[in-house]
C-alpha atoms as a PDB file:
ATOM      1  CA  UNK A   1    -126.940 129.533 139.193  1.00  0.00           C
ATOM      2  CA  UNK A   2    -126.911 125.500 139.132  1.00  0.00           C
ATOM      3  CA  UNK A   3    -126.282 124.797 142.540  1.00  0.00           C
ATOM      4  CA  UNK A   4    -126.016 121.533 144.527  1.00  0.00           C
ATOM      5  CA  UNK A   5    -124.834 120.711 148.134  1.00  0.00           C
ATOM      6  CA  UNK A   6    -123.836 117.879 150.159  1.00  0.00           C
ATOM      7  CA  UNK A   7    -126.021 115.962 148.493  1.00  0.00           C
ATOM      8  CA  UNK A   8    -126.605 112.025 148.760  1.00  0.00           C
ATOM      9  CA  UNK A   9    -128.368 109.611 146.597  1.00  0.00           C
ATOM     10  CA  UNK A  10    -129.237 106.118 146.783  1.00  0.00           C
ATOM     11  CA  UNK A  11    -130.797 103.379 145.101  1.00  0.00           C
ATOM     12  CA  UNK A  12    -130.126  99.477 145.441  1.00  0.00           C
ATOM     13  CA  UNK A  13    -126.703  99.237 146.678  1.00  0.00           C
ATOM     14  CA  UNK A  14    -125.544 102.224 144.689  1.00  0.00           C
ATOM     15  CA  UNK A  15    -124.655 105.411 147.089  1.00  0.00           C
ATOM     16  CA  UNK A  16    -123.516 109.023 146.416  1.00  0.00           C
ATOM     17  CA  UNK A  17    -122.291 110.996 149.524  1.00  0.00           C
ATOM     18  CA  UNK A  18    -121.985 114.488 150.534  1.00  0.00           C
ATOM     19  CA  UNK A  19    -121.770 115.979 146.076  1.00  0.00           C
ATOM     20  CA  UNK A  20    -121.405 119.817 145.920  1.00  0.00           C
ATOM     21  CA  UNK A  21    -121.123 121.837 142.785  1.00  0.00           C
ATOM     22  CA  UNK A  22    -122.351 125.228 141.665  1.00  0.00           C
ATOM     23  CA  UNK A  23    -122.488 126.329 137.988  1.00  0.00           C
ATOM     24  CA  UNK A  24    -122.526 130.257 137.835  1.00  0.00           C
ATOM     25  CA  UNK A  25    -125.465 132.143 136.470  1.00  0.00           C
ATOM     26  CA  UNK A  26    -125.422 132.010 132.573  1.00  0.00           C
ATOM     27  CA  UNK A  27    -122.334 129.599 132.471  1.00  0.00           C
ATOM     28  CA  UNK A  28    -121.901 126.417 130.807  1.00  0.00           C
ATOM     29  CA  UNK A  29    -120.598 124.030 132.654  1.00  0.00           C
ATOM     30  CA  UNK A  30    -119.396 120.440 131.582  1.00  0.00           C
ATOM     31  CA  UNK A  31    -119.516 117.453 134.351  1.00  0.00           C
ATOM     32  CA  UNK A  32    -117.030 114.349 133.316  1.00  0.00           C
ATOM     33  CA  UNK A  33    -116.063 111.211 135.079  1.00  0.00           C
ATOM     34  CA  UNK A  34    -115.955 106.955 134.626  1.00  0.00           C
ATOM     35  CA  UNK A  35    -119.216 105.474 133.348  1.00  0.00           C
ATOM     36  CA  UNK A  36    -121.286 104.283 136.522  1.00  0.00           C
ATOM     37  CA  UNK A  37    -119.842 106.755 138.630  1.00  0.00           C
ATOM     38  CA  UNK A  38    -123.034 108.657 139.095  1.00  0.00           C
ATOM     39  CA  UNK A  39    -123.576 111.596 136.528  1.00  0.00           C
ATOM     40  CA  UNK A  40    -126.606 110.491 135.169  1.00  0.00           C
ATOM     41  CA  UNK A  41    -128.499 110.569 138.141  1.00  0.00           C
ATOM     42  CA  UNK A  42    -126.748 114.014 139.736  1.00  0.00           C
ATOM     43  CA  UNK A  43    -128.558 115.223 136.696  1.00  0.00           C
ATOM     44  CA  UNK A  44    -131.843 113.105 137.374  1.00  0.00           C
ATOM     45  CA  UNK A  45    -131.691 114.744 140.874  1.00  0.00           C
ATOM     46  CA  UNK A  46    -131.548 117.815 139.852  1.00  0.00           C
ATOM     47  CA  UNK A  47    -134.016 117.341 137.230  1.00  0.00           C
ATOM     48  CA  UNK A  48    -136.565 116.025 140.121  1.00  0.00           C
ATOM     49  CA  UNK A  49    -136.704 112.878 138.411  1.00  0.00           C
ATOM     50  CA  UNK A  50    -134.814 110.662 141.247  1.00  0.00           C
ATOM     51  CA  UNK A  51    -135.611 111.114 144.950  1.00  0.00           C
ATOM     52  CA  UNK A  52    -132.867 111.906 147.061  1.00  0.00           C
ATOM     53  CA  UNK A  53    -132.065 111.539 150.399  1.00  0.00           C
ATOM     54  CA  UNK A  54    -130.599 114.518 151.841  1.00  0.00           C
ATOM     55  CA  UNK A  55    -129.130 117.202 150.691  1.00  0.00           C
ATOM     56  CA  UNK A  56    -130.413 120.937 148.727  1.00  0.00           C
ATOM     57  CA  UNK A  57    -130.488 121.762 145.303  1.00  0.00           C
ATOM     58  CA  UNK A  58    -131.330 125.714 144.755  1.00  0.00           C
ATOM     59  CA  UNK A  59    -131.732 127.416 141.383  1.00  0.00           C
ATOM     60  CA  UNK A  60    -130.393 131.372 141.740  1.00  0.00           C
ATOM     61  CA  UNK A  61    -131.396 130.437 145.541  1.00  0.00           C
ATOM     62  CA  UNK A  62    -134.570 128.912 145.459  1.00  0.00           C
ATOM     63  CA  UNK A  63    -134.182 125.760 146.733  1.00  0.00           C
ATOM     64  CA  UNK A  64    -136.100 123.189 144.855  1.00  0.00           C
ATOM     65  CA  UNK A  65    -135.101 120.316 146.603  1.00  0.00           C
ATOM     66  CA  UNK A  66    -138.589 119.359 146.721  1.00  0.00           C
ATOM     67  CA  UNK A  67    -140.332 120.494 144.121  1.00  0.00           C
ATOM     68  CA  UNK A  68    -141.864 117.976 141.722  1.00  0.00           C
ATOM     69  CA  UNK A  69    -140.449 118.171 137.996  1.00  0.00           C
ATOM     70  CA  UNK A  70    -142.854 120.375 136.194  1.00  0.00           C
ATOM     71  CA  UNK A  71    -142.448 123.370 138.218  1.00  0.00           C
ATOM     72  CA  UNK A  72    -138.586 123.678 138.463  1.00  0.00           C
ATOM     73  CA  UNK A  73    -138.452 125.302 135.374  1.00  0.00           C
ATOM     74  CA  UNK A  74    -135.792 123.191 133.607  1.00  0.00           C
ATOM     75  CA  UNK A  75    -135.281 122.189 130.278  1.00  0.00           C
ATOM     76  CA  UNK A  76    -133.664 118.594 130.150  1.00  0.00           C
ATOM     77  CA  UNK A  77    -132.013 116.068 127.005  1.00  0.00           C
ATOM     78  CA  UNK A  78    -131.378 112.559 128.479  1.00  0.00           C
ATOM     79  CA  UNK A  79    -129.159 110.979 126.612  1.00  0.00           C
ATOM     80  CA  UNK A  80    -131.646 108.933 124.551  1.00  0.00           C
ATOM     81  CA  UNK A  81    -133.804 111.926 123.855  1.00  0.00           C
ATOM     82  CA  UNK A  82    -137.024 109.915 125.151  1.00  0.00           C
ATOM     83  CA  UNK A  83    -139.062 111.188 122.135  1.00  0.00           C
ATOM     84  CA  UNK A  84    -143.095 110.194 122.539  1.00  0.00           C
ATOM     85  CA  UNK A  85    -143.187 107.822 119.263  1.00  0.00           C
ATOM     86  CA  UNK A  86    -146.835 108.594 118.561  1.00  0.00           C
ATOM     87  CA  UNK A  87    -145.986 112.472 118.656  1.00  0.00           C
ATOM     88  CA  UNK A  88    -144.612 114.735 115.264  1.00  0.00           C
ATOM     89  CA  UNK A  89    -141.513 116.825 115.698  1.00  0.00           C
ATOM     90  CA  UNK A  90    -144.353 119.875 115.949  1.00  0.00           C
ATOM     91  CA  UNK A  91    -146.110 118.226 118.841  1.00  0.00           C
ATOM     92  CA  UNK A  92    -142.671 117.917 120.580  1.00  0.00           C
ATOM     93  CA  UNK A  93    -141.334 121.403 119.764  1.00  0.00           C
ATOM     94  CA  UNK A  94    -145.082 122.494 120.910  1.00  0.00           C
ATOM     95  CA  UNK A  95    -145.629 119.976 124.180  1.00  0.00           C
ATOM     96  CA  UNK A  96    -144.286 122.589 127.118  1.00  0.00           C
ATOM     97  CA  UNK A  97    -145.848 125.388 125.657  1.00  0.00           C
ATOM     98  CA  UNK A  98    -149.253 123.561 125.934  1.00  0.00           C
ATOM     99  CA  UNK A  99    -149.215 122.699 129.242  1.00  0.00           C
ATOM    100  CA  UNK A 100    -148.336 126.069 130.373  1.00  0.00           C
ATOM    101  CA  UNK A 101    -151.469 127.345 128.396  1.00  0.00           C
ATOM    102  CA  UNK A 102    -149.623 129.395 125.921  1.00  0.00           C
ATOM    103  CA  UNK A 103    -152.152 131.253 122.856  1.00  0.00           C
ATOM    104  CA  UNK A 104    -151.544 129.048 119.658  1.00  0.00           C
ATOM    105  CA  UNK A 105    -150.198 131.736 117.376  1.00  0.00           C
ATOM    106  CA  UNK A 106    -146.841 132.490 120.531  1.00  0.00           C
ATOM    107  CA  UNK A 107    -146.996 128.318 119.887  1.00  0.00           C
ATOM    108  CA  UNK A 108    -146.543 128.298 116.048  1.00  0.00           C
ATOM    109  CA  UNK A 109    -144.342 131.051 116.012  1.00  0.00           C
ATOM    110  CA  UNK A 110    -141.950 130.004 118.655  1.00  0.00           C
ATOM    111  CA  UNK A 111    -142.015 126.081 117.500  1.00  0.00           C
ATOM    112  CA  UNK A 112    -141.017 127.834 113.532  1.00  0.00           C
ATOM    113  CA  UNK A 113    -138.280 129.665 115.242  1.00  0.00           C
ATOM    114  CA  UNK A 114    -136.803 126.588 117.179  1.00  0.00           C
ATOM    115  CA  UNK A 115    -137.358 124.826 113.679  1.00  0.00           C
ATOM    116  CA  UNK A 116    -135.625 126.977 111.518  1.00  0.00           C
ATOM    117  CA  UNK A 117    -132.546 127.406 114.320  1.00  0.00           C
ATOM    118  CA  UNK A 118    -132.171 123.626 114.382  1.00  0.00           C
ATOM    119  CA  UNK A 119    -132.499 123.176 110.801  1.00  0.00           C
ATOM    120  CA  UNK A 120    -135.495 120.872 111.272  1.00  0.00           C
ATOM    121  CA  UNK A 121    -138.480 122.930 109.205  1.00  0.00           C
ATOM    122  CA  UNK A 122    -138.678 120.004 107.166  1.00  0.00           C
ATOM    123  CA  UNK A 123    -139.172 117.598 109.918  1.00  0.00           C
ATOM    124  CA  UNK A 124    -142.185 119.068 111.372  1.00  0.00           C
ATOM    125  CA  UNK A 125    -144.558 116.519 110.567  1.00  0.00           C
ATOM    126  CA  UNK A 126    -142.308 113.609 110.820  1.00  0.00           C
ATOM    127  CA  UNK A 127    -142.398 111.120 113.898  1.00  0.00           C
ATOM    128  CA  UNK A 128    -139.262 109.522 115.902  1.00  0.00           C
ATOM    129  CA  UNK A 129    -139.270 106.423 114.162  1.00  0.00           C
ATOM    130  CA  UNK A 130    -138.194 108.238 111.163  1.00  0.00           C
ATOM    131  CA  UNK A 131    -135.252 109.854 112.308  1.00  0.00           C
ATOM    132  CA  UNK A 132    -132.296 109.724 112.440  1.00  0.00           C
ATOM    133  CA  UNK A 133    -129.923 110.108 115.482  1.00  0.00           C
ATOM    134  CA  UNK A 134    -128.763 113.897 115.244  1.00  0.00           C
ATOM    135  CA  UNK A 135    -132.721 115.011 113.831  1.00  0.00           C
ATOM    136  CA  UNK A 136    -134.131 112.742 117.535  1.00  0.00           C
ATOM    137  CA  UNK A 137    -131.574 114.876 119.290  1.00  0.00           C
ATOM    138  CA  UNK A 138    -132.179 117.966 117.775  1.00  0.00           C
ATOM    139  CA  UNK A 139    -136.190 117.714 118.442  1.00  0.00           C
ATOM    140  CA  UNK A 140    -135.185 116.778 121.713  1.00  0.00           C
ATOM    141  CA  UNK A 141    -132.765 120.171 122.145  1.00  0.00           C
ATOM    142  CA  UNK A 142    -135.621 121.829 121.326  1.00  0.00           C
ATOM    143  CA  UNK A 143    -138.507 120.498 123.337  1.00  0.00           C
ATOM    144  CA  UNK A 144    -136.486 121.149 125.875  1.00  0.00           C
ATOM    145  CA  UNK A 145    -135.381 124.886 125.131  1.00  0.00           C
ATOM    146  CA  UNK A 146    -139.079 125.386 123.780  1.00  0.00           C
ATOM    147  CA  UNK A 147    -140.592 127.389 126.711  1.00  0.00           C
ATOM    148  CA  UNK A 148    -137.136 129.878 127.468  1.00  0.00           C
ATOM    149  CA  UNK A 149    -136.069 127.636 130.474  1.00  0.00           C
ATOM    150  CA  UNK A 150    -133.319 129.675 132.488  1.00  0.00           C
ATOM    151  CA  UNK A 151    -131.657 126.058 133.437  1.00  0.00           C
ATOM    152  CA  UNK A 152    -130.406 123.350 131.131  1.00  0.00           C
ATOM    153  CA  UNK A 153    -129.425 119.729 131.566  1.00  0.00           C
ATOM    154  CA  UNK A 154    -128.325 117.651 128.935  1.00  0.00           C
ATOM    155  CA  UNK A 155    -126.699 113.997 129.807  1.00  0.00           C
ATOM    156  CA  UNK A 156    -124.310 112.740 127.138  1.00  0.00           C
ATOM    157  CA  UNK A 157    -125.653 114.879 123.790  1.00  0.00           C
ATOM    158  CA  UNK A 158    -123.794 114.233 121.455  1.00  0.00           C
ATOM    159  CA  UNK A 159    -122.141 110.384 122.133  1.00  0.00           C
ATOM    160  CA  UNK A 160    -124.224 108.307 120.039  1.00  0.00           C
ATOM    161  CA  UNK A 161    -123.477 110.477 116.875  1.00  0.00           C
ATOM    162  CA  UNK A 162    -120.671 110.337 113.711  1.00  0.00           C
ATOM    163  CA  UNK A 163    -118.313 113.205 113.682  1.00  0.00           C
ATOM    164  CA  UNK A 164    -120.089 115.085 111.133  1.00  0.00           C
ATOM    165  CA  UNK A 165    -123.681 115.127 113.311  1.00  0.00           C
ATOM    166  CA  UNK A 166    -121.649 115.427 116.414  1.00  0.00           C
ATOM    167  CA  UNK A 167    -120.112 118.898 115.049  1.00  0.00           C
ATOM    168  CA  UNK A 168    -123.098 120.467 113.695  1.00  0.00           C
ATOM    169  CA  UNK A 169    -124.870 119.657 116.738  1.00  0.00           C
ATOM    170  CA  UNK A 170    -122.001 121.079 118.868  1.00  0.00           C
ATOM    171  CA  UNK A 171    -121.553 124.737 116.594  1.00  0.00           C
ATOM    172  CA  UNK A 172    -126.099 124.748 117.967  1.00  0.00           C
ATOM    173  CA  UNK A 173    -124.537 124.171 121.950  1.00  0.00           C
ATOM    174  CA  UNK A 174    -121.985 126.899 121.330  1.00  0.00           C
ATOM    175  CA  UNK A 175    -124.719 129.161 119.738  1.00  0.00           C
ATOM    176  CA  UNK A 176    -126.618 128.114 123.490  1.00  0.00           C
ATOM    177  CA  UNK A 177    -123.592 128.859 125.216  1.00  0.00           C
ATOM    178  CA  UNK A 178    -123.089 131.865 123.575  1.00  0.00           C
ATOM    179  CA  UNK A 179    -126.183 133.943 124.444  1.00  0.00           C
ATOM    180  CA  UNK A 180    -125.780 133.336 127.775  1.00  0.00           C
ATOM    181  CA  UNK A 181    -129.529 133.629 128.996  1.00  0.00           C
ATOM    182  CA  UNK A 182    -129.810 129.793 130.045  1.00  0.00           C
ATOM    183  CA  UNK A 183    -127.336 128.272 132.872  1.00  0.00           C
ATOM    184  CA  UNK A 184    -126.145 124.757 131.449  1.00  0.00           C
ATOM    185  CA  UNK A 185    -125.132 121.528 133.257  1.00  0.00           C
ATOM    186  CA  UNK A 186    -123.536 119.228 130.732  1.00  0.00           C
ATOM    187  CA  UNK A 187    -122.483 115.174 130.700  1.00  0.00           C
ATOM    188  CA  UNK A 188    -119.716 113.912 129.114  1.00  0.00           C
ATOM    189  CA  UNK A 189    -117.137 111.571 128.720  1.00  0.00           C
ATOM    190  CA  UNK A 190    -115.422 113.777 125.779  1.00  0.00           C
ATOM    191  CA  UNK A 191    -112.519 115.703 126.167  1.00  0.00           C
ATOM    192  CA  UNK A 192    -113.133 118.059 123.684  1.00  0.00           C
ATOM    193  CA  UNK A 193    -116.880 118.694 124.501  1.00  0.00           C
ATOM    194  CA  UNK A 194    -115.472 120.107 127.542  1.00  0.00           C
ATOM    195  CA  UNK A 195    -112.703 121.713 125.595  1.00  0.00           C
ATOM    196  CA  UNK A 196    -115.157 123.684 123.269  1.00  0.00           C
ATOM    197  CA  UNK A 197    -118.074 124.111 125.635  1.00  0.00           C
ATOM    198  CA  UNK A 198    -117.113 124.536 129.201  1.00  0.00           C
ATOM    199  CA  UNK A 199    -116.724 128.006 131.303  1.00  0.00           C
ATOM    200  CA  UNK A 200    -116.447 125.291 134.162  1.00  0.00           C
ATOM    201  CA  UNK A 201    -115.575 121.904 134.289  1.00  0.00           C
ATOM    202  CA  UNK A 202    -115.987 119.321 137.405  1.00  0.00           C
ATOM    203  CA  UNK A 203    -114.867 115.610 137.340  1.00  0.00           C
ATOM    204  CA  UNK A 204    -116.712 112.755 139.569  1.00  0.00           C
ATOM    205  CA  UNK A 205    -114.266 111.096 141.040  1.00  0.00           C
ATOM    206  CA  UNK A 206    -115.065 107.924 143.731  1.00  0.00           C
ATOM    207  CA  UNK A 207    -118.099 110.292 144.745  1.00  0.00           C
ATOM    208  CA  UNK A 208    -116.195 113.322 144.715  1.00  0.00           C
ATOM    209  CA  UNK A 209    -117.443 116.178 142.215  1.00  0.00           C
ATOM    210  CA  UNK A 210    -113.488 118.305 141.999  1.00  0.00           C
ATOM    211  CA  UNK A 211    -113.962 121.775 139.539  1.00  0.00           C
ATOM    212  CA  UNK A 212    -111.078 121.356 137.345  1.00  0.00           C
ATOM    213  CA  UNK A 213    -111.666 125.572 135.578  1.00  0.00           C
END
């Protein structure tokens, strides 16, 4: 369980008061709303990448609130999958499982396994500046599922891609969805994202998060 409460973010002149949300254990669930209204860094916060000030965030009720990033156990895709350019598609598939101090042959055969599932094998050796949109956020859908994560946050996928990327990448989030051993938290400003993906959907509206199903 993904779960947030009253919580309140600011930065600059931008505020967010008093959020709540809760995305059931193994469900996907899709957040929409207006660009600027705040979805981004909901995510962030949960993430432990933006400070916030008040508020709890728990994970199946261990509140994390303030817990740096690395040990909240999350996988996370920002929506410009913020690939390291000097690193290959191995080294990104490979980079959590390192700094938890995994044995090299668990590394090789779990980064094969995420390759072959993403339909990146032939990418391995490959850096970002060679790809192309759908392979940067495939790497990055798997850097981030790389070390089994039970939690998932991924802020706007799929909205920089053509139709055809967009639904290939979409059949590998229902195949997430669908084994139901990671809970997801999903950005969006697509209709049918939501439509395909969601067990639960929630709209932020003038700083209101309302669960639409």
């Amino acid at each position: 369980m993904i779960q947030i409460i009253d919580l309140t973010l600011r930065q600059g002149a931008f505020l967010l008061a008093g959020v709540s949300l809760e995305v059931p254990s193994g469900q996907y669930g899709v957040l929409m709303g207006k660009t600027g209204c705040g979805k981004t860094s909901i995510l962030e916060a949960i993430a432990g990448l933006r400070p916030i000030a008040s508020g709890t965030i728990t994970l199946n009720d261990r509140n994390i609130t303030r817990l740096a990033p690395g040990e909240r156990g999350i996988g996370y895709v920002p929506q410009d999958a913020a690939l390291f350019r000097t690193m290959t598609v191995y080294n990104h598939l490979a980079f959590a499982l390192e700094l938890r101090g995994t044995d090299r042959a668990i590394i090789d055969n779990r980064v094969m396994a995420l390759a072959e599932w993403l339909g990146i094998e032939h990418l391995l050796h490959r850096r970002p500046a060679g790809l192309s949109g759908g392979e940067a956020q495939r790497v990055a859908l798997g850097r981030a599922l790389s070390f089994r994560p039970k939690y998932l946050l991924l802020d706007e996928p799929l909205s920089s891609l053509d139709e055809e990327t967009r639904g290939s990448l979409m059949d590998l989030l229902i195949g997430v969805r669908e084994k139901r051993d990671v809970t997801v938290l999903h950005v969006t400003h697509s209709s049918v994202e939501a439509e395909r993906l969601a067990d639960v959907r929630f709209r932020l509206v003038h700083g209101e998060v309302i669960q639409e199903g």
